[in-house]
C-alpha atoms as a PDB file:
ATOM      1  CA  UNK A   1       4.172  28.582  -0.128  1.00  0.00           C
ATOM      2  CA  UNK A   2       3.049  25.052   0.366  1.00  0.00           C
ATOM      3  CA  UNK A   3       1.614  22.446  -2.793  1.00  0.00           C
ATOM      4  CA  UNK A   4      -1.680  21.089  -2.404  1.00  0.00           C
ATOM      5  CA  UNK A   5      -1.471  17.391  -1.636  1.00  0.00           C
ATOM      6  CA  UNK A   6      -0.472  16.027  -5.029  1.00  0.00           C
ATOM      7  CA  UNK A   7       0.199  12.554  -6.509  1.00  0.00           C
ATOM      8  CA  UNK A   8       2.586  11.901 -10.100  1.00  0.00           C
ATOM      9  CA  UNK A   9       1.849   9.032 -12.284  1.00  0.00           C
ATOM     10  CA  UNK A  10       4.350   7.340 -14.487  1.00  0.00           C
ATOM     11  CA  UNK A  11       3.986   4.097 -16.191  1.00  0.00           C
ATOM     12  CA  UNK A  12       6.422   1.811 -17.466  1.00  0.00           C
ATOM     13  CA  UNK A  13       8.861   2.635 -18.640  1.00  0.00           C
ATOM     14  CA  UNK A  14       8.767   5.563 -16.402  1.00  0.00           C
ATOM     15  CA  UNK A  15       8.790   8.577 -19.366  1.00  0.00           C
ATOM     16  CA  UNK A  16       5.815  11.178 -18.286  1.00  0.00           C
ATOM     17  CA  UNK A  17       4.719  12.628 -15.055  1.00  0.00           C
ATOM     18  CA  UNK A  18       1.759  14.424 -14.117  1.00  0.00           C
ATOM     19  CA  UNK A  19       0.154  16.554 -11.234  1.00  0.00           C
ATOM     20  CA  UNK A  20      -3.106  16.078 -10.347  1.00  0.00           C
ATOM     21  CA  UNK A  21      -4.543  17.137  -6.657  1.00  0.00           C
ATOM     22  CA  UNK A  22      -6.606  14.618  -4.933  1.00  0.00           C
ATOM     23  CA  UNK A  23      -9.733  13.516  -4.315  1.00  0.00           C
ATOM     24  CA  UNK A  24     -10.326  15.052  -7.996  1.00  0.00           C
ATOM     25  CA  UNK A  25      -7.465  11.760  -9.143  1.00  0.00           C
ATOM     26  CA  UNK A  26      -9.686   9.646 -11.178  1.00  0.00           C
ATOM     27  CA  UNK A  27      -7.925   6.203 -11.861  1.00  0.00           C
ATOM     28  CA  UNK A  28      -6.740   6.326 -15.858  1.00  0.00           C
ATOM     29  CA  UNK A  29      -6.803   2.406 -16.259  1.00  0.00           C
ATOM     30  CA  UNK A  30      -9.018   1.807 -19.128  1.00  0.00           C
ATOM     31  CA  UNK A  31     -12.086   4.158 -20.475  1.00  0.00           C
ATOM     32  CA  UNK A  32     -14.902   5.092 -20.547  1.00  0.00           C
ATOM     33  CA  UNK A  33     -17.361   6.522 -17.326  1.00  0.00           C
ATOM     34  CA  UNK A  34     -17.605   4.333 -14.829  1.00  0.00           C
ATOM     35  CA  UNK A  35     -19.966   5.036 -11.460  1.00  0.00           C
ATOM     36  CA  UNK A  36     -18.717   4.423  -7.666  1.00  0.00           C
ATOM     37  CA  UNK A  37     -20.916   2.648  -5.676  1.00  0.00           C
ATOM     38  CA  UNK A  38     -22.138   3.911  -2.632  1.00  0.00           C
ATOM     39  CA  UNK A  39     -21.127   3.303   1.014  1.00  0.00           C
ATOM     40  CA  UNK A  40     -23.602   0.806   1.763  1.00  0.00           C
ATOM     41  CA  UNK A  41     -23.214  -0.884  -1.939  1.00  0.00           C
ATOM     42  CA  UNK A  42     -19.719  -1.198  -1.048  1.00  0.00           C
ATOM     43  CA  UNK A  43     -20.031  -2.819   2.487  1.00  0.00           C
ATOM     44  CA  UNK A  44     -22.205  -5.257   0.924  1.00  0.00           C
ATOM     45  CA  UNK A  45     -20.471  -6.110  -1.320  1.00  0.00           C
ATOM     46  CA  UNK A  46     -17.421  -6.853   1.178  1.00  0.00           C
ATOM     47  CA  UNK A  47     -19.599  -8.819   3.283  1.00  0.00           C
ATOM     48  CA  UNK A  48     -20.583 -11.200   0.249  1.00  0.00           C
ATOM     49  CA  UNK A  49     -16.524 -11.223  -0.580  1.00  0.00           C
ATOM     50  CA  UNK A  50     -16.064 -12.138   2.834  1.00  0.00           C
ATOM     51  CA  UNK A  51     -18.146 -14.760   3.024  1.00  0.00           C
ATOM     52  CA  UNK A  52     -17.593 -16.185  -0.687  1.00  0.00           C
ATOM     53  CA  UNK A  53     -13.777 -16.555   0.005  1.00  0.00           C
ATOM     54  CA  UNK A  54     -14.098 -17.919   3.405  1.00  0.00           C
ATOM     55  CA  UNK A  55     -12.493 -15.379   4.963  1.00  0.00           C
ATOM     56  CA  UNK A  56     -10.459 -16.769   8.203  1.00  0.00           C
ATOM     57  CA  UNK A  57     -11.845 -20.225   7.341  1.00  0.00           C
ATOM     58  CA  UNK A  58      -9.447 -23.112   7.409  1.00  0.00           C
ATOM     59  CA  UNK A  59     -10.007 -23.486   3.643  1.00  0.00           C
ATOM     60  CA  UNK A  60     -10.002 -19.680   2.907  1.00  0.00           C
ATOM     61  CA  UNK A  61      -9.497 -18.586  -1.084  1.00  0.00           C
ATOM     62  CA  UNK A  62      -5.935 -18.229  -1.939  1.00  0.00           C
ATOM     63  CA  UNK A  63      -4.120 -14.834  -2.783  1.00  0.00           C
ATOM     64  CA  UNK A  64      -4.760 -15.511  -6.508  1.00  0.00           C
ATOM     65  CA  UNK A  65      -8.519 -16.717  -6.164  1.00  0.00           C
ATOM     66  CA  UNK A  66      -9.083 -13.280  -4.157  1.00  0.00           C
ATOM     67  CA  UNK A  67      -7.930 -11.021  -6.521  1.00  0.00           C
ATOM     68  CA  UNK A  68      -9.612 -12.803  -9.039  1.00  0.00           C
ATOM     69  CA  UNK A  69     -13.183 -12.141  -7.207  1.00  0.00           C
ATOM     70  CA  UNK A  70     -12.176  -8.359  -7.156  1.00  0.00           C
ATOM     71  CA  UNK A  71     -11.837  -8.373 -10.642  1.00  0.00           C
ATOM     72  CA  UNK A  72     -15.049 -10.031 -11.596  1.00  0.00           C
ATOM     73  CA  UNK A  73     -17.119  -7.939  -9.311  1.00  0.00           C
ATOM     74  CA  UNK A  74     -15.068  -3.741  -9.308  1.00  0.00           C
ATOM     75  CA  UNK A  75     -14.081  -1.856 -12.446  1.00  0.00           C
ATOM     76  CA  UNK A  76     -10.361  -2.076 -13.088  1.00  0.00           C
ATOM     77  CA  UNK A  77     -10.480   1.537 -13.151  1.00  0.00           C
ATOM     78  CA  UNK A  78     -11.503   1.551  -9.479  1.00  0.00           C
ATOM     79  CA  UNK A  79      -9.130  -0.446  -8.077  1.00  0.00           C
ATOM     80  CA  UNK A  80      -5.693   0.411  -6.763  1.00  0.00           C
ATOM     81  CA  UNK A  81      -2.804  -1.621  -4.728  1.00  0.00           C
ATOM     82  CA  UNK A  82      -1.205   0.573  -1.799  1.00  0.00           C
ATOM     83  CA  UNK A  83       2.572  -0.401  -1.707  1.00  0.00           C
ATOM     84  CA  UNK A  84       5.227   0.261   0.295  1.00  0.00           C
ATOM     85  CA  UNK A  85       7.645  -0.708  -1.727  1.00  0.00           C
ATOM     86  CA  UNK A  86       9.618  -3.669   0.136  1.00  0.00           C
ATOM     87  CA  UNK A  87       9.116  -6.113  -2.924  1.00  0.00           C
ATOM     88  CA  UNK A  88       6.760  -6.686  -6.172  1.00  0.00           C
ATOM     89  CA  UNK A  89       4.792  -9.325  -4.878  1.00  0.00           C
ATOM     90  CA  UNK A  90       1.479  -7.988  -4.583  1.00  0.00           C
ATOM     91  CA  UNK A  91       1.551  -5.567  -7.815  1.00  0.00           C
ATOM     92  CA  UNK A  92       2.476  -8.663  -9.502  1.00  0.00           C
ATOM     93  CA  UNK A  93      -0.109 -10.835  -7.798  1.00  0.00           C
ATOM     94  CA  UNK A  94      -2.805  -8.169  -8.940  1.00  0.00           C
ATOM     95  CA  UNK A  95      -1.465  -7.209 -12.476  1.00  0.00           C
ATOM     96  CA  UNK A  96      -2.078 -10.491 -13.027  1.00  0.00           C
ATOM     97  CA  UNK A  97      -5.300 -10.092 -13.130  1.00  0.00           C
ATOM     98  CA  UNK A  98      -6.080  -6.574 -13.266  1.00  0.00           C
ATOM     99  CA  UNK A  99      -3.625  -5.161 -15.779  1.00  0.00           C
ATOM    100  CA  UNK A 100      -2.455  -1.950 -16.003  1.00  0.00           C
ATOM    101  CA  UNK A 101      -4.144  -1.669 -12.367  1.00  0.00           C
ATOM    102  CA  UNK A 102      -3.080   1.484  -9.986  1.00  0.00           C
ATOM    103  CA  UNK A 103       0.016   0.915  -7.351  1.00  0.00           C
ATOM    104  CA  UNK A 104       0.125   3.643  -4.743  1.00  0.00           C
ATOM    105  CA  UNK A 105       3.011   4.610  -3.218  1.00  0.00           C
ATOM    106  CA  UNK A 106       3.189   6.599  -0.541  1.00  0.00           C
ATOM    107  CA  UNK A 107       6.220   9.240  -1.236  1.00  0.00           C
ATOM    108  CA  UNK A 108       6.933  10.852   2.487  1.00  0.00           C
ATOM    109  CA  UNK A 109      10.068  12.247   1.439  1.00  0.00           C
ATOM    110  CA  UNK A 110      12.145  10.058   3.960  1.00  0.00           C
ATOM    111  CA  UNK A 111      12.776   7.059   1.824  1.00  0.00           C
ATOM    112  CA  UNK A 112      15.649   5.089   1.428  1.00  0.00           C
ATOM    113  CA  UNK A 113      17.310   5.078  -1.592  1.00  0.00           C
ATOM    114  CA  UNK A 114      16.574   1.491  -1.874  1.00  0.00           C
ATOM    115  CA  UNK A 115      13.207   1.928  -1.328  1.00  0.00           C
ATOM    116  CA  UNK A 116      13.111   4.595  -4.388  1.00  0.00           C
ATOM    117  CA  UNK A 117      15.423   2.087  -7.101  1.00  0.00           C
ATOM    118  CA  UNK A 118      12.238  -0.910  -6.046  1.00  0.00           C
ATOM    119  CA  UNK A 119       9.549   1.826  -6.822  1.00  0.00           C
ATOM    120  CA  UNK A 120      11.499   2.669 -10.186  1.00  0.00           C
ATOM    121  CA  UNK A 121      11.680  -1.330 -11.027  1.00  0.00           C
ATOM    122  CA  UNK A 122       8.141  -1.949 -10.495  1.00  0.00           C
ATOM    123  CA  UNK A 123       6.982   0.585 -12.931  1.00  0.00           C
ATOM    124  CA  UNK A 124       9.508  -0.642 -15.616  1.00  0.00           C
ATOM    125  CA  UNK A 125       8.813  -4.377 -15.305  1.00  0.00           C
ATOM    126  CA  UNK A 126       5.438  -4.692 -14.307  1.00  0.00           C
ATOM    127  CA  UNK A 127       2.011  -3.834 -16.249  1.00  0.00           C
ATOM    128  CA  UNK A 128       0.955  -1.432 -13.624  1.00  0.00           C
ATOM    129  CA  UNK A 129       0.950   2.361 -13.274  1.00  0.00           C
ATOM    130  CA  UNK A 130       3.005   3.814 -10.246  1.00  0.00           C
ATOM    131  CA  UNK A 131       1.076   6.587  -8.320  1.00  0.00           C
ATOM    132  CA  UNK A 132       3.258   8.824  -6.125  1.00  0.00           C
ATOM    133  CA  UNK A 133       1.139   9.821  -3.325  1.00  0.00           C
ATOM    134  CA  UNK A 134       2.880  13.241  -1.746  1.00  0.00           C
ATOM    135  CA  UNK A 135       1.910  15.123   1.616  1.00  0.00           C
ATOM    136  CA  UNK A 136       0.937  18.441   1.646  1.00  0.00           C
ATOM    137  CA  UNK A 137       4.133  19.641   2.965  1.00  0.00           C
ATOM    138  CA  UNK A 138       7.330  19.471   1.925  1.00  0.00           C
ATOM    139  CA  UNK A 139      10.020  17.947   4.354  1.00  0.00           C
ATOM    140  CA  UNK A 140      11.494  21.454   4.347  1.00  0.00           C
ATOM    141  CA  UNK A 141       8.223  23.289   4.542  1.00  0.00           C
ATOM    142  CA  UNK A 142       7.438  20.601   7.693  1.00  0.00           C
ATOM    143  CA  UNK A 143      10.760  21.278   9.824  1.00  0.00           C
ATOM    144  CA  UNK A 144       9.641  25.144   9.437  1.00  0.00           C
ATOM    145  CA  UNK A 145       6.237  24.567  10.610  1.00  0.00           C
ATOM    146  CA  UNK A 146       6.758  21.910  13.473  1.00  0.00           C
ATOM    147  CA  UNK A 147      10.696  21.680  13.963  1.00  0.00           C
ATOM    148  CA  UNK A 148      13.253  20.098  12.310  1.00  0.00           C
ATOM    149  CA  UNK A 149      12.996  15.786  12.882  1.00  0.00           C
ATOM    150  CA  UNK A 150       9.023  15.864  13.610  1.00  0.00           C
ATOM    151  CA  UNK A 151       9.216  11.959  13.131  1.00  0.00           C
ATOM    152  CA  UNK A 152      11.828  11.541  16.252  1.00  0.00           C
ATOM    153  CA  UNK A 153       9.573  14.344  19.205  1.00  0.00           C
ATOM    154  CA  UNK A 154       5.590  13.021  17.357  1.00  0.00           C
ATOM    155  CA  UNK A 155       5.985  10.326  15.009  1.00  0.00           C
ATOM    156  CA  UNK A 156       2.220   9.622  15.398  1.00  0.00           C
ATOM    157  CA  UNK A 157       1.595  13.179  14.124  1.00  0.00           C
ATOM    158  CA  UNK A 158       4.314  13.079  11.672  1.00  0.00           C
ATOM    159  CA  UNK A 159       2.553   9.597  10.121  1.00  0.00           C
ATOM    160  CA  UNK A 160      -0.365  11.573   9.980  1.00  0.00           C
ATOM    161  CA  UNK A 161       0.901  13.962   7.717  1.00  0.00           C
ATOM    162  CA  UNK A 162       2.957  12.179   5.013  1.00  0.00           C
ATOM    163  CA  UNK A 163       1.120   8.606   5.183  1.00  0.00           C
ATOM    164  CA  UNK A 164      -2.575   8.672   6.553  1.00  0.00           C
ATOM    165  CA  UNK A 165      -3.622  11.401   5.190  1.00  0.00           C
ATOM    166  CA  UNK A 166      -2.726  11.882   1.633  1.00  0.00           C
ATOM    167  CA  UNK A 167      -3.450   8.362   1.039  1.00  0.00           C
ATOM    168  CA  UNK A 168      -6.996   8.911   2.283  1.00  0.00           C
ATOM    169  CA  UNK A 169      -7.466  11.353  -0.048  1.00  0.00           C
ATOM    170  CA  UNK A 170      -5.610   9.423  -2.675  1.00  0.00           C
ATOM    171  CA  UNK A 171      -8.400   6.781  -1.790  1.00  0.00           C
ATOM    172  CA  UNK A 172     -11.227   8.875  -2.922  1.00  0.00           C
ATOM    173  CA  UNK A 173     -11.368   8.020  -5.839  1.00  0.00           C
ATOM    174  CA  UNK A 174     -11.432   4.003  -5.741  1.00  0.00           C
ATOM    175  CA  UNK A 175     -14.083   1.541  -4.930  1.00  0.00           C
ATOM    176  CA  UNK A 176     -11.012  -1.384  -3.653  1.00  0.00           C
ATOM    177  CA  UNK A 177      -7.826  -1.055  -2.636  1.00  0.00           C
ATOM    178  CA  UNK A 178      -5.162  -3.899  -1.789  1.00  0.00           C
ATOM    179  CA  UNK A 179      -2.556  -3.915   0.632  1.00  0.00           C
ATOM    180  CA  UNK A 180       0.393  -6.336   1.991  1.00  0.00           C
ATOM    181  CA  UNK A 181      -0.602  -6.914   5.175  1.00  0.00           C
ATOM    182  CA  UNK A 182       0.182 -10.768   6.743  1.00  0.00           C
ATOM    183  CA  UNK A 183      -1.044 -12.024   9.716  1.00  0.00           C
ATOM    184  CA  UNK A 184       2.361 -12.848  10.793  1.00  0.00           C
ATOM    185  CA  UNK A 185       3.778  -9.670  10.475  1.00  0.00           C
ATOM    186  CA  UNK A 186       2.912  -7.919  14.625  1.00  0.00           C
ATOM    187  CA  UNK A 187       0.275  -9.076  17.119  1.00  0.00           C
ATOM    188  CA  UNK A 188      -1.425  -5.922  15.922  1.00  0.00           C
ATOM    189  CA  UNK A 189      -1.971  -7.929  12.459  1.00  0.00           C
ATOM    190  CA  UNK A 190      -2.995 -11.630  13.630  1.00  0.00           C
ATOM    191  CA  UNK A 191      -6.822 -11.191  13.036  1.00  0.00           C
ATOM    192  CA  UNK A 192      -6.313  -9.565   9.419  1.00  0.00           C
ATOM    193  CA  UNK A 193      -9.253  -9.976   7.466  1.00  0.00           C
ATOM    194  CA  UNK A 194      -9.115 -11.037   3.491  1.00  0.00           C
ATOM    195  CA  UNK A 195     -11.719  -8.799   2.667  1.00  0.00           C
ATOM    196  CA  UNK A 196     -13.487  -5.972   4.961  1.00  0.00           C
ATOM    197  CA  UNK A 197     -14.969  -2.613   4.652  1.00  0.00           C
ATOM    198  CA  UNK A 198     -12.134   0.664   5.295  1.00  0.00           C
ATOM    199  CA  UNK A 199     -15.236   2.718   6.979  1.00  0.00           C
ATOM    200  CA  UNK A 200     -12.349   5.192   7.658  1.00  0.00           C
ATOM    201  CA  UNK A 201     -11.840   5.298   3.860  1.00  0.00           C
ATOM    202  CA  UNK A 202     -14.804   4.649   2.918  1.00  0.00           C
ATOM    203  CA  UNK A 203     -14.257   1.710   0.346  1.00  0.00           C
ATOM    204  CA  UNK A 204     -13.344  -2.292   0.529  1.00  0.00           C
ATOM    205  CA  UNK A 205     -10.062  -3.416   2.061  1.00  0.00           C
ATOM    206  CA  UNK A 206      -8.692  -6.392   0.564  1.00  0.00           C
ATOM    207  CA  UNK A 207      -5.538  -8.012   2.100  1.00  0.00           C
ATOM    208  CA  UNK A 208      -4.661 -11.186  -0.356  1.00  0.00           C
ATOM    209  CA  UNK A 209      -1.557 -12.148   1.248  1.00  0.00           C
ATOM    210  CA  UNK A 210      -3.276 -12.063   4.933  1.00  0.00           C
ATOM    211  CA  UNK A 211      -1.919 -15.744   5.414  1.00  0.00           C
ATOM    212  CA  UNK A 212       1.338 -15.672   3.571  1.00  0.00           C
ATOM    213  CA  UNK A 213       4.312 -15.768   6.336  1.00  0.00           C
ATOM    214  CA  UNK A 214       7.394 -13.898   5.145  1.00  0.00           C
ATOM    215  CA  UNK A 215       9.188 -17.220   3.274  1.00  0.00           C
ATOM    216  CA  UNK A 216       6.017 -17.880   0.902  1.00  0.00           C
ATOM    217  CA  UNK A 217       6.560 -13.684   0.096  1.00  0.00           C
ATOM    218  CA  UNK A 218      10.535 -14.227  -0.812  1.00  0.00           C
ATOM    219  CA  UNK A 219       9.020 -17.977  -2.765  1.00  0.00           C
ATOM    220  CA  UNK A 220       6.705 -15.727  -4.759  1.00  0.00           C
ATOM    221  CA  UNK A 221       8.639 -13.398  -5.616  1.00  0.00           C
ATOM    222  CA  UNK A 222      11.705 -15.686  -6.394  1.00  0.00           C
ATOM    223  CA  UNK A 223       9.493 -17.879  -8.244  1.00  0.00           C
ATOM    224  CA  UNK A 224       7.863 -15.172 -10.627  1.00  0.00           C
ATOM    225  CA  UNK A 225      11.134 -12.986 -10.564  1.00  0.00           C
ATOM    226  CA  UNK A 226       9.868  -9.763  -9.399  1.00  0.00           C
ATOM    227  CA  UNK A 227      11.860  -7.575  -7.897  1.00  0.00           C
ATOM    228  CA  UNK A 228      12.819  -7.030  -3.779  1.00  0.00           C
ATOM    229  CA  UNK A 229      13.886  -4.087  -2.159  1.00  0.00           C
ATOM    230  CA  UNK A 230      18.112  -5.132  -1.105  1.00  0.00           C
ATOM    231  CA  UNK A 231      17.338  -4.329   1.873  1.00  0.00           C
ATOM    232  CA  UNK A 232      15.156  -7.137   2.839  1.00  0.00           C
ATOM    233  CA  UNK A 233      18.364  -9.220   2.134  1.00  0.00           C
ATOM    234  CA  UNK A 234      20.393  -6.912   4.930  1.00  0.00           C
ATOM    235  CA  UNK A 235      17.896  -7.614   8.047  1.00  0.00           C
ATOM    236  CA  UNK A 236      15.104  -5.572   7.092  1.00  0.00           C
ATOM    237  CA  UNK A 237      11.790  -7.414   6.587  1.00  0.00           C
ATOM    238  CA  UNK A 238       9.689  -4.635   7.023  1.00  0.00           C
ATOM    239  CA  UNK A 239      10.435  -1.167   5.111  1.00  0.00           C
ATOM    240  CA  UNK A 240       8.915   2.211   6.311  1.00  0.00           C
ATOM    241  CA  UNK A 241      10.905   5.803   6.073  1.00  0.00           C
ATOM    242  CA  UNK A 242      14.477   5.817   6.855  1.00  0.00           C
ATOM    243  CA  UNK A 243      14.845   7.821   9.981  1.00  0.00           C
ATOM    244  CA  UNK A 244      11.971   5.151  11.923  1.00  0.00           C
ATOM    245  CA  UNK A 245      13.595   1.507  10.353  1.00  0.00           C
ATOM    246  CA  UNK A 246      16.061  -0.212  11.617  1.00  0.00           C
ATOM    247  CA  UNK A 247      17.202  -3.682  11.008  1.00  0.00           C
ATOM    248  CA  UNK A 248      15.531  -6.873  12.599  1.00  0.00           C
ATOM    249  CA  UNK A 249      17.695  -9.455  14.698  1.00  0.00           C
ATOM    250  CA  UNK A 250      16.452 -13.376  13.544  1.00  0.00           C
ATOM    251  CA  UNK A 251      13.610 -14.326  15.361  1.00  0.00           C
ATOM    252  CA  UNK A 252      12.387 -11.492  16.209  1.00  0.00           C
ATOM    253  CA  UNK A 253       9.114  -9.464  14.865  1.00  0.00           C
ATOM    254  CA  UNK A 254       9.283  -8.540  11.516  1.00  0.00           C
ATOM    255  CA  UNK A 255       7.951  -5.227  12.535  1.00  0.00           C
ATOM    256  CA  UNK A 256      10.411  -4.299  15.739  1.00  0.00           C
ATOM    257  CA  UNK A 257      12.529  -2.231  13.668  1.00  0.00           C
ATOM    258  CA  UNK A 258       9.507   0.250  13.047  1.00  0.00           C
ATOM    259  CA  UNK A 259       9.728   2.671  15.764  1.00  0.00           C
ATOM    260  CA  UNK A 260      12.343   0.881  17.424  1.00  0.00           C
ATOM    261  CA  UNK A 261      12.416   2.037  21.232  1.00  0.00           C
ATOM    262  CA  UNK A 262       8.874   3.357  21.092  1.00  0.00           C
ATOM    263  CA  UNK A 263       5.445   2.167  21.858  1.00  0.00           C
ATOM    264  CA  UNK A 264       4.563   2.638  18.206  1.00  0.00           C
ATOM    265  CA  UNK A 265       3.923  -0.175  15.860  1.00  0.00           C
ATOM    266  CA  UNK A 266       1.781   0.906  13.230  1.00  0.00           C
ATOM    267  CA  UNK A 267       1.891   4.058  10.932  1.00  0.00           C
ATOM    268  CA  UNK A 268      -2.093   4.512  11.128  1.00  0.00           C
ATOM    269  CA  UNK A 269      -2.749   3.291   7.710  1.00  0.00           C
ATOM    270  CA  UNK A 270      -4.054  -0.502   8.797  1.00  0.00           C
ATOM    271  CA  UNK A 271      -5.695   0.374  12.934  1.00  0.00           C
END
């Protein structure tokens, strides 16, 4: 019989995990009641964030300046950081200034091993708490249902399943979330926004590191000694599951190993 959708929390060190099934996850971070905002609360508030930090302005706020307005103007309890896992930059970049805040990672069940040891470090170095975000179905329970290797004959359905849609429920329960995203990453990515609203969602999308190219990333990161996933090190720049990543030739897109072969470039979480 199939779970419901479920995400575990551990914090570091990684020593308890719970169950919970989303949209009823209520982010732990602090205490106390606190009340979401509405849609149209929310997208104005992203329009004033836009506008305040100068979004796609030649003198737009920095990474650090932007996470700084979230936390003056959203609970710390409604806040969460989606990551993927390829390096500690952004949970660092927002524990900074939201401690203790919510890191989401998306567990499909396909990752590397790599991937898995980087998820583990975060939660025992930084002040964050790791959220395992799980699909509804097992990778066993999926090959029964659809065929074995669903990702190779529909990966578009297959990212549906273990990606886009437990981490819109996972959502539910936030006002903010941040993600990773660069500009420089695909064409798919150039106009990336610092601050918008997710109507899919239905709360702000805030994308800090929007004009960070891939060097300031591995400077960050060197320079505040977080950890990296080892495979960026071994030609991978860009880190989804294992059976749709290959490793990227120099020069080339940071996100041409995704897919590799296929029209696909994007899982569905960012389009």
């Amino acid at each position: 019989m199939s779970d419901q959708s479920s995400v575990t929390e551990h914090t570091s060190p990684v020593t308890e995990l719970v169950e919970v099934t989303p949209p009823d996850h209520v982010p732990s971070t602090g205490s106390g009641t606190v009340r979401k905002r509405s849609l149209d609360e929310l997208r104005a508030l992203a329009e004033r964030g836009a506008a305040e930090l100068r979004s796609g302005a030649p003198d737009e706020a920095s990474p650090a300046e932007v996470v700084a307005w979230v936390a003056a103007n959203v609970s710390p309890r409604l806040a969460a950081v989606a990551c993927s896992m390829a390096d500690a930059a952004l949970p660092h970049l927002v524990a900074e200034a939201i401690p203790g805040v919510d890191v989401l990672f998306l567990d499909t069940g396909y990752h590397f091993l790599e991937t898995t040891f980087t998820r583990d470090e975060v939660a025992r170095t930084l002040d964050v708490r790791i959220v395992d975000v799980k699909p509804e179905k097992t990778v066993r329970e999926q090959d029964a249902e659809f065929g074995k290797d669903l990702f190779a004959r529909d990966p578009a359905l297959c990212c549906e399943m273990r990606k886009v849609a437990p981490l819109h429920k996972a959502l539910g329960g936030y006002e903010v979330w941040f993600t990773g995203v660069r500009r420089d990453e695909a064409p798919t990515r150039t106009n990336t926004p610092l601050v918008t609203f997710d109507e899919r969602n239905g709360l702000i999308k805030v994308n800090p590191v929007a004009a960070w190219s891939f060097d300031d990333l591995i400077a960050y990161a060197t320079a505040h000694e977080v950890v990296v996933n080892p495979l960026v090190a071994n030609g991978y720049p860009s880190i989804g599951c294992a059976p749709c990543t290959k490793p990227v030739a120099p020069g080339e897109d940071p996100r041409s190993g995704r897919w590799a072969g296929l029209a696909k470039t994007e899982c569905g979480l960012h389009v």
